[in-house]
N, C-alpha and C. Protein backbone atom coordinates (compact mmCIF):
# COMPACT_ATOMS: atom_id res chain seq x y z
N UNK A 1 262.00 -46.54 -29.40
CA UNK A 1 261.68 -47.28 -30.57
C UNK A 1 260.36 -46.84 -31.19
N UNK A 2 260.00 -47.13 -32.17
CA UNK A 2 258.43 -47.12 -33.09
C UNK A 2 257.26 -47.03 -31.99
N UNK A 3 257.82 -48.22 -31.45
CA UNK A 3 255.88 -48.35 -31.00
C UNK A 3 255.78 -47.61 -29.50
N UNK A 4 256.87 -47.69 -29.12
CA UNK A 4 256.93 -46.31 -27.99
C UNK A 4 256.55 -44.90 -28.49
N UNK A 5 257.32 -44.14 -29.57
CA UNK A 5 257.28 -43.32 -30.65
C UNK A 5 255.90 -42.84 -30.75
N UNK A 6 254.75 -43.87 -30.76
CA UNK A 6 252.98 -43.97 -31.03
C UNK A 6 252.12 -44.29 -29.62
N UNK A 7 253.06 -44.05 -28.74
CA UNK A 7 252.13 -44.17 -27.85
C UNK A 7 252.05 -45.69 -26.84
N UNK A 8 252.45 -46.77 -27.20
CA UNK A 8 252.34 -47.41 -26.76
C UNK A 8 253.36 -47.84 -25.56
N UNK A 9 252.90 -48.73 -24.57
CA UNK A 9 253.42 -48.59 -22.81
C UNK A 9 253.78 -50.35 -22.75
N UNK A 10 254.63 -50.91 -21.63
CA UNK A 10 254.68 -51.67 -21.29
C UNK A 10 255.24 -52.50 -22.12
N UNK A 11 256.20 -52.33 -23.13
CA UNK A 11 257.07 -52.98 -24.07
C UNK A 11 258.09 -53.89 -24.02
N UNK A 12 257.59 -55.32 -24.16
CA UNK A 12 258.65 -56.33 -23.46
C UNK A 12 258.50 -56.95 -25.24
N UNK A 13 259.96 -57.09 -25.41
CA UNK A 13 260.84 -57.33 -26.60
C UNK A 13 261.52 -58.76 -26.42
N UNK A 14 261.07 -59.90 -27.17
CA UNK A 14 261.56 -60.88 -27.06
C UNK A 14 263.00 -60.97 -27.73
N UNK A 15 264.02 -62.09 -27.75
CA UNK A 15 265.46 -61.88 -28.33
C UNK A 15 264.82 -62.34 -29.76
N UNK A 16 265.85 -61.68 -30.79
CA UNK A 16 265.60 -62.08 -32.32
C UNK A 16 266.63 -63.76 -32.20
N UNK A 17 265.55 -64.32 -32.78
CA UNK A 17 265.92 -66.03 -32.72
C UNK A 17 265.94 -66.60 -33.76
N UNK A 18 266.44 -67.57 -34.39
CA UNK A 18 266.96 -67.78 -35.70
C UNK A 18 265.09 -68.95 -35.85
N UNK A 19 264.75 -68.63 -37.37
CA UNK A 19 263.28 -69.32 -37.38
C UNK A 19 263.46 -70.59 -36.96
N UNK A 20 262.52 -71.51 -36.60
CA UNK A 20 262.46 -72.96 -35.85
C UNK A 20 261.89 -73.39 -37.26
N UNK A 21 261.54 -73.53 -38.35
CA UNK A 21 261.06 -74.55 -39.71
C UNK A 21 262.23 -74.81 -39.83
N UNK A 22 262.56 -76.14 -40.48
CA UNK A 22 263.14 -76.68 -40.94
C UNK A 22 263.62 -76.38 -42.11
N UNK A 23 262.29 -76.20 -42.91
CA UNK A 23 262.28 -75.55 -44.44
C UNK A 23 263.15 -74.35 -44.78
N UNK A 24 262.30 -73.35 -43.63
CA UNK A 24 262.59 -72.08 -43.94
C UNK A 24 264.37 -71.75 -43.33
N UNK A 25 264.52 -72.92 -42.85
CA UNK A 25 266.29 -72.66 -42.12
C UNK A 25 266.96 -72.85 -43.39
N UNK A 26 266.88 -74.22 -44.21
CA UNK A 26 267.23 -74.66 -45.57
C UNK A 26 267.41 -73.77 -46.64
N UNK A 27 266.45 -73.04 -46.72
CA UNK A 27 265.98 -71.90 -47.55
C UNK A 27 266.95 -71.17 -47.89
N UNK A 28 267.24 -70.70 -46.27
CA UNK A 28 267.61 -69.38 -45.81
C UNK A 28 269.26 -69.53 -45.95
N UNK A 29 269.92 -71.15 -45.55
CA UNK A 29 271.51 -71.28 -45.47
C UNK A 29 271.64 -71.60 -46.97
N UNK A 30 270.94 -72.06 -48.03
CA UNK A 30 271.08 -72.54 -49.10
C UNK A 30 271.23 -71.18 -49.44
N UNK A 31 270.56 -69.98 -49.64
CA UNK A 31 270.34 -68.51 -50.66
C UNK A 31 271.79 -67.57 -49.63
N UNK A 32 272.10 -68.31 -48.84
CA UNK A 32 272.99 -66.94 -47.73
C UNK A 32 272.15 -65.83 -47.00
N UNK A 33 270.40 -66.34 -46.73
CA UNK A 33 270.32 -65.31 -46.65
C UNK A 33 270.16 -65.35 -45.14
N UNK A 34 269.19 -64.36 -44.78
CA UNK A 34 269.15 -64.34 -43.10
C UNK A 34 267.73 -64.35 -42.79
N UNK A 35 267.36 -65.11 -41.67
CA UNK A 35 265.69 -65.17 -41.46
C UNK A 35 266.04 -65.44 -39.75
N UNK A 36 265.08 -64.37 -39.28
CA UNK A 36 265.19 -64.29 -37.74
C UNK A 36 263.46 -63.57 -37.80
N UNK A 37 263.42 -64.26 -36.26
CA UNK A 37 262.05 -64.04 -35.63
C UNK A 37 261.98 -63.30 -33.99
N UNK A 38 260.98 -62.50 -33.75
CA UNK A 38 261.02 -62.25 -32.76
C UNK A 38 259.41 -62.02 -31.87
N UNK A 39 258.81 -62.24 -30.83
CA UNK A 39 257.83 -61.82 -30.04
C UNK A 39 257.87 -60.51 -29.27
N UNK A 40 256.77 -59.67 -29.48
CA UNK A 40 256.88 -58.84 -28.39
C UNK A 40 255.47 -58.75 -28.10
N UNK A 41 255.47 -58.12 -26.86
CA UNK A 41 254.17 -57.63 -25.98
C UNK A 41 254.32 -56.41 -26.02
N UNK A 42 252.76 -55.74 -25.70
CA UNK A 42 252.96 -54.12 -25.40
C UNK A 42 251.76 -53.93 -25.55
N UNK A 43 251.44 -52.59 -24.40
CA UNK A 43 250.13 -51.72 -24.44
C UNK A 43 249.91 -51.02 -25.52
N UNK A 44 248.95 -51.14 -26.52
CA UNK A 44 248.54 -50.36 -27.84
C UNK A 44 247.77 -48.85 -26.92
N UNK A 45 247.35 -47.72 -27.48
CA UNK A 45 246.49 -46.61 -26.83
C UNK A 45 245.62 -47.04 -28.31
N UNK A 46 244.36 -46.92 -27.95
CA UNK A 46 243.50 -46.80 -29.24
C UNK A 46 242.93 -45.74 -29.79
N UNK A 47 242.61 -45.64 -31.22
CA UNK A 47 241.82 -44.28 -31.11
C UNK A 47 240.13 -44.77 -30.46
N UNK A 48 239.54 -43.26 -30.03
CA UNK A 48 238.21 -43.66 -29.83
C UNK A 48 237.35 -44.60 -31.20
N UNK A 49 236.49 -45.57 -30.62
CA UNK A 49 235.47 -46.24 -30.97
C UNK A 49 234.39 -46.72 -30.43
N UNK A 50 233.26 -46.79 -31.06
CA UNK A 50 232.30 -47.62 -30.22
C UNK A 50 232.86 -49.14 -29.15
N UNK A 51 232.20 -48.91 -28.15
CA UNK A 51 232.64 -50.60 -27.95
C UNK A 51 234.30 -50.48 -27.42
N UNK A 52 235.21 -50.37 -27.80
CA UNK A 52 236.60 -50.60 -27.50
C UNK A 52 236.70 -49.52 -26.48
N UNK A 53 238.00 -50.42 -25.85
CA UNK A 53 238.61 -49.89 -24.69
C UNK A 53 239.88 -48.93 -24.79
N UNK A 54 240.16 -47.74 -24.13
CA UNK A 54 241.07 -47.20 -24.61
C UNK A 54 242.80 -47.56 -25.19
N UNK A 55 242.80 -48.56 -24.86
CA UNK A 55 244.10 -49.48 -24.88
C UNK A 55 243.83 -50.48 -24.49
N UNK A 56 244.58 -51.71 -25.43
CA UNK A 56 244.75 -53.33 -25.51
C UNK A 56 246.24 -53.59 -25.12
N UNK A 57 246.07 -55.02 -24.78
CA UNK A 57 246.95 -55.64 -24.56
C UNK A 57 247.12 -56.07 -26.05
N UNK A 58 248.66 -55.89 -26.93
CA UNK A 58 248.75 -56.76 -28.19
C UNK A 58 249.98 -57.63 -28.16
N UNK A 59 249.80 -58.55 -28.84
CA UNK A 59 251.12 -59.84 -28.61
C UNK A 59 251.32 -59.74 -30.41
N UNK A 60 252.78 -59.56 -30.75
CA UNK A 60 253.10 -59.55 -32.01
C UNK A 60 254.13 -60.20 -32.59
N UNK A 61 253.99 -60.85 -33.41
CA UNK A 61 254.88 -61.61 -33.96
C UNK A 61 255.84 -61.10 -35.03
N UNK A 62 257.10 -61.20 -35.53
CA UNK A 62 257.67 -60.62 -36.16
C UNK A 62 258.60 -61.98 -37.16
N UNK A 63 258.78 -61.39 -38.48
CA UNK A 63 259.53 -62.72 -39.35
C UNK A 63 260.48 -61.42 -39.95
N UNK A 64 261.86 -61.67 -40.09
CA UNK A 64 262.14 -60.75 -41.45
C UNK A 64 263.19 -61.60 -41.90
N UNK A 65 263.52 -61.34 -42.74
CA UNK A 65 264.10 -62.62 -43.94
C UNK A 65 264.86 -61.48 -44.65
N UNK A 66 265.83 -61.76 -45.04
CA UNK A 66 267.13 -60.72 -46.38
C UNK A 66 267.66 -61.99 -47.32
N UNK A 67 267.54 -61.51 -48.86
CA UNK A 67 268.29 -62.18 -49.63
C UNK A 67 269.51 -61.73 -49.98
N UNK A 68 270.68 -62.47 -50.08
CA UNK A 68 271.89 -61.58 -50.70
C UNK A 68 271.91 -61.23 -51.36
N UNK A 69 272.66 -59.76 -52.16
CA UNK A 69 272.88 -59.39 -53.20
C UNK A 69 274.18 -60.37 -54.35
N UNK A 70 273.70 -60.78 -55.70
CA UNK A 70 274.15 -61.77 -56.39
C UNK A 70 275.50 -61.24 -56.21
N UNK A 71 276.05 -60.41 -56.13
CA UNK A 71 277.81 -59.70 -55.96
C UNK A 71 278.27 -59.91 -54.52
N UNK A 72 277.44 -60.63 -53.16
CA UNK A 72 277.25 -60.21 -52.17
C UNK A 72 278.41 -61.25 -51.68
N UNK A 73 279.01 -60.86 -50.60
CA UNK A 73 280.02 -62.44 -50.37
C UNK A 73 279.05 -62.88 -48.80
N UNK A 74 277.87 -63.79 -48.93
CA UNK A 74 276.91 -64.63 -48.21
C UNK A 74 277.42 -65.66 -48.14
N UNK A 75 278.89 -66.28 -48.29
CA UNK A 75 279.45 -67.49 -47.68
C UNK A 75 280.11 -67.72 -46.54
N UNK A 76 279.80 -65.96 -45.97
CA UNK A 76 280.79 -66.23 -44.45
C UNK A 76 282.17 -65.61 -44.76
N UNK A 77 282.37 -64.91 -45.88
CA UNK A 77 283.49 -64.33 -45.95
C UNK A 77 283.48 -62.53 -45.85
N UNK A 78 282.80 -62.33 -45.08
CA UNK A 78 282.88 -61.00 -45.08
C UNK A 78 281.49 -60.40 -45.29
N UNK A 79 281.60 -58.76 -45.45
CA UNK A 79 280.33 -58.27 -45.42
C UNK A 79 279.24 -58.71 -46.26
N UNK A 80 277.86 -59.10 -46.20
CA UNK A 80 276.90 -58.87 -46.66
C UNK A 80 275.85 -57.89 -46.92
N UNK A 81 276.01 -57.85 -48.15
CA UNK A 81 274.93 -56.46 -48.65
C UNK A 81 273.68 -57.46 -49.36
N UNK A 82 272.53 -57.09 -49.00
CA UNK A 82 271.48 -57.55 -49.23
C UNK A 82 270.84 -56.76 -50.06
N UNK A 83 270.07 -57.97 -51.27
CA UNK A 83 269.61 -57.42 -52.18
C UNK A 83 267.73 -57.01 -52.28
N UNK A 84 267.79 -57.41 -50.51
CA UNK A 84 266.01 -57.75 -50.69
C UNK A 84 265.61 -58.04 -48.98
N UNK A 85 264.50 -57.38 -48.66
CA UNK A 85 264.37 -57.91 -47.29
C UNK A 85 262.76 -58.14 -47.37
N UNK A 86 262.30 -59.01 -46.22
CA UNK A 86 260.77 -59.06 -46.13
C UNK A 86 260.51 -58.89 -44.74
N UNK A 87 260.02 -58.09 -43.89
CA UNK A 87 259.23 -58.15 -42.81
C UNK A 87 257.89 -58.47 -42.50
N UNK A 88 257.41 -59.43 -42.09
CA UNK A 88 256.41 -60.27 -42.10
C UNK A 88 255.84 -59.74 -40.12
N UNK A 89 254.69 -59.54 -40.02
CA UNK A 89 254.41 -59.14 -38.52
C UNK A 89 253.08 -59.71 -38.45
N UNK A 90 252.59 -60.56 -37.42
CA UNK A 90 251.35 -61.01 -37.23
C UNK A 90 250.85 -60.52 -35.67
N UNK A 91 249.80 -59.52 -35.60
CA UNK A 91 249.21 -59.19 -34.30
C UNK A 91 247.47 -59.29 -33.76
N UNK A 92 248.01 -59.73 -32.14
CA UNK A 92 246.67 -60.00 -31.77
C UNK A 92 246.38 -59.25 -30.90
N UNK A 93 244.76 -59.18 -31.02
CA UNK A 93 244.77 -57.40 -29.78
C UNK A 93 243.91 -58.24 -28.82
N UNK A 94 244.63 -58.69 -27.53
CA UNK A 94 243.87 -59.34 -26.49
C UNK A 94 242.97 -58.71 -25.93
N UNK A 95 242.73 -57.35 -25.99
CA UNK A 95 241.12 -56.32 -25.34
C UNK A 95 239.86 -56.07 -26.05
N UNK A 96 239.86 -55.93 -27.49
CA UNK A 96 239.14 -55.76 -28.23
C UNK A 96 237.92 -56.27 -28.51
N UNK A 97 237.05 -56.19 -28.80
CA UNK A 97 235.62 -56.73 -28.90
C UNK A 97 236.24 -58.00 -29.83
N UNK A 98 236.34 -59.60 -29.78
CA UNK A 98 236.27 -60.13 -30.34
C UNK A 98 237.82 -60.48 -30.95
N UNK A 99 238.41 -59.79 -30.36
CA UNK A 99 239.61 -59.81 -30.60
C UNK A 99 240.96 -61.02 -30.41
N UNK A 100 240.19 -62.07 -29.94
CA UNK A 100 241.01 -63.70 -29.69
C UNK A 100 240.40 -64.33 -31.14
N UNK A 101 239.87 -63.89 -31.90
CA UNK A 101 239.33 -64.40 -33.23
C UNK A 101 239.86 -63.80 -34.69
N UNK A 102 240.50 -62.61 -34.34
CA UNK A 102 241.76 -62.24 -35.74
C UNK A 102 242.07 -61.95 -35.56
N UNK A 103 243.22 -62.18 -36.46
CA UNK A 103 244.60 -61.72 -36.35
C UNK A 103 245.10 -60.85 -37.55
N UNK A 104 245.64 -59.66 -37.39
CA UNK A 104 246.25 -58.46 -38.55
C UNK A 104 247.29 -58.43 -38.61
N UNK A 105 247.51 -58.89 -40.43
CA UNK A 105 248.76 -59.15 -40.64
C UNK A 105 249.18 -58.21 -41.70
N UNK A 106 250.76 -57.99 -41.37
CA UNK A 106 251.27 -57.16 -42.60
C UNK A 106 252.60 -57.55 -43.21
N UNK A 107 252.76 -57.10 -43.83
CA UNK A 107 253.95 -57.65 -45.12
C UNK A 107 254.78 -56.42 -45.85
N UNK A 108 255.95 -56.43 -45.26
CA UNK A 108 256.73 -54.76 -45.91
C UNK A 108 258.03 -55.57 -46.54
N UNK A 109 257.72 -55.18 -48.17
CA UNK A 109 258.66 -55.61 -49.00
C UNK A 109 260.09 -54.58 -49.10
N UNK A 110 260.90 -54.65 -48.83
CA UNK A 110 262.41 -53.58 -49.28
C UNK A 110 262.64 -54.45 -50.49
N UNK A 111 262.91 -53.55 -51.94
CA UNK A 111 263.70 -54.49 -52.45
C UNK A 111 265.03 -53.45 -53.09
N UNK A 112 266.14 -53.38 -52.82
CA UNK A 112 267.44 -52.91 -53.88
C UNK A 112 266.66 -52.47 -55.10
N UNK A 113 266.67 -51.03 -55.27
CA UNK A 113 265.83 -50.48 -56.74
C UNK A 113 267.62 -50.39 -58.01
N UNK A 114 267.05 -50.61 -59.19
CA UNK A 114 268.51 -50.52 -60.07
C UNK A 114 268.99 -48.72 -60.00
N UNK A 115 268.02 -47.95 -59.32
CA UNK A 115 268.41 -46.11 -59.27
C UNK A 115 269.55 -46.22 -57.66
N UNK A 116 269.30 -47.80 -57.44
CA UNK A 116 270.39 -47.41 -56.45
C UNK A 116 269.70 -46.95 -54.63
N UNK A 117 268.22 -46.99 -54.86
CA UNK A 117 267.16 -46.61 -53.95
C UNK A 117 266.77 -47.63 -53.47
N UNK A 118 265.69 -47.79 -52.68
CA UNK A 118 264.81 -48.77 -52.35
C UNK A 118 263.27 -48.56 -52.47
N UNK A 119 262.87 -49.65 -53.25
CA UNK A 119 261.51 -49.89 -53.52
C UNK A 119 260.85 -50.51 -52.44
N UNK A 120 259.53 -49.89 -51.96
CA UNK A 120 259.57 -50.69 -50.69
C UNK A 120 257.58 -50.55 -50.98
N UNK A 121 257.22 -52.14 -51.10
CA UNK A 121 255.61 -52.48 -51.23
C UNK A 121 255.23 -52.72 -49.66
N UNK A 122 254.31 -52.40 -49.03
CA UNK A 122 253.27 -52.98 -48.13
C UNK A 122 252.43 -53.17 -48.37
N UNK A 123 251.83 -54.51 -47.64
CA UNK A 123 250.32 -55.02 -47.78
C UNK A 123 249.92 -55.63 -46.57
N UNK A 124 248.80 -55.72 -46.33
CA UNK A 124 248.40 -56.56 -44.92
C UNK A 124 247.00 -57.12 -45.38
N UNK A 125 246.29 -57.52 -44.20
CA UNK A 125 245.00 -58.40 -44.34
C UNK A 125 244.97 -58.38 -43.03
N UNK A 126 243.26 -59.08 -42.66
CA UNK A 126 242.69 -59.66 -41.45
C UNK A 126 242.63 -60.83 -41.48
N UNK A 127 242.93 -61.50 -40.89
CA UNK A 127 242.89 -63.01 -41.07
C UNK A 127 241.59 -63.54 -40.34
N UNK A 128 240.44 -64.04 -40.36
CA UNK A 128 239.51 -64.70 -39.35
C UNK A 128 239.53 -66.26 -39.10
N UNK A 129 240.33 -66.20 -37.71
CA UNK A 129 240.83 -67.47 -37.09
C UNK A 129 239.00 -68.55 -36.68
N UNK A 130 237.98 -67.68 -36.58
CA UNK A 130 236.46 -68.04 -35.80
C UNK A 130 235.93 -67.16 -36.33
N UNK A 131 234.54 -67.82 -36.32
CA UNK A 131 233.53 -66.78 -37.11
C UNK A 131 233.05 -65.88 -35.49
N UNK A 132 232.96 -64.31 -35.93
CA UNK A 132 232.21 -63.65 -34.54
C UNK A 132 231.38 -63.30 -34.87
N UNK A 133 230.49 -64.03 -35.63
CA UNK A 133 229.21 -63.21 -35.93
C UNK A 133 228.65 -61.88 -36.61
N UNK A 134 230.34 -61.31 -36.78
CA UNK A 134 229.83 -59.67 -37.20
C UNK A 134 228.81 -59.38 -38.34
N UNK A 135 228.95 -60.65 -39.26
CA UNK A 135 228.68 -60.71 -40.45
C UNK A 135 226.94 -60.95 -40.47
N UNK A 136 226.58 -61.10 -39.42
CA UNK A 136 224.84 -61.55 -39.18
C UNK A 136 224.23 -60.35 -38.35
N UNK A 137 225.70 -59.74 -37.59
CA UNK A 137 224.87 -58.23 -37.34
C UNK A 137 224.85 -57.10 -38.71
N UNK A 138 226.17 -57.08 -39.07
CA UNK A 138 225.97 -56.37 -40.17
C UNK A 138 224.93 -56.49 -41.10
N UNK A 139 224.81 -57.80 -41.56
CA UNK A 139 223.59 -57.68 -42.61
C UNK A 139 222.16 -57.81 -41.89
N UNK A 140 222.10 -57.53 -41.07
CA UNK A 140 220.82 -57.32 -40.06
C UNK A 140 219.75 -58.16 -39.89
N UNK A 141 220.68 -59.46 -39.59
CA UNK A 141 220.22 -60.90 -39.17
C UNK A 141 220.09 -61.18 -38.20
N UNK A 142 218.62 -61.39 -37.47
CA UNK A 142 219.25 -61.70 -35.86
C UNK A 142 218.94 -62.84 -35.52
């Protein structure tokens, strides 16, 4: 798989499980579409840095969601072709300097392009769950 592919060891793959919101179940049986979640664990290798250890322990969360395509038969009658997917992944690096305090998240849009292709956006962020102070070393506050 991917994260074997990059290096990483010790890969325990939770089962893909249908989401636990309420909302997002509603959502998902109302549009036909499909929303499943999954956990995994696994040894990251890092590149060199100050401070960090050559490899973390990371715990990752996974969301991906498909909308049907409006031609699509999403009532249970047969195949579904999807007009749109979202993969949603939230990870925490349990070794890292500070690393029980954010969490890196990313967001990979597929959407059905009209050339018949796929358009596909990513974006991510750091999320800061606790302040670690970096911000008082950086600006050279002590």
């Amino acid at each position: 798989g991917f994260f074997a592919s990059i290096g990483s060891t010790n890969i325990q793959a939770g089962p893909w499980v249908a989401s636990r919101s309420p909302a997002e179940k509603t959502a998902a049986k109302d549009s036909g579409g499909l929303l499943k979640m999954r956990e995994l664990k696994l040894t990251a290798t890092l590149p060199p840095a100050p401070m960090c250890p050559k490899t973390t322990k990371v715990t990752a969360t996974f969301l991906v969601s498909a909308s049907p395509a409006p031609t699509s038969g999403g009532d249970g009658g047969g195949e579904v072709a999807y007009a749109s997917a979202v993969v949603l992944s939230s990870k925490t690096s349990h070794d890292v300097p500070f690393g029980d305090k954010f969490v890196v998240q990313e967001r990979i849009d597929l959407i059905a392009a009209d050339s018949g292709g796929i358009d596909v956006k990513v974006s991510g962020r750091v999320v800061f769950l606790q302040s670690c102070g970096m911000l008082l070393v950086l600006s050279g506050v002590t």
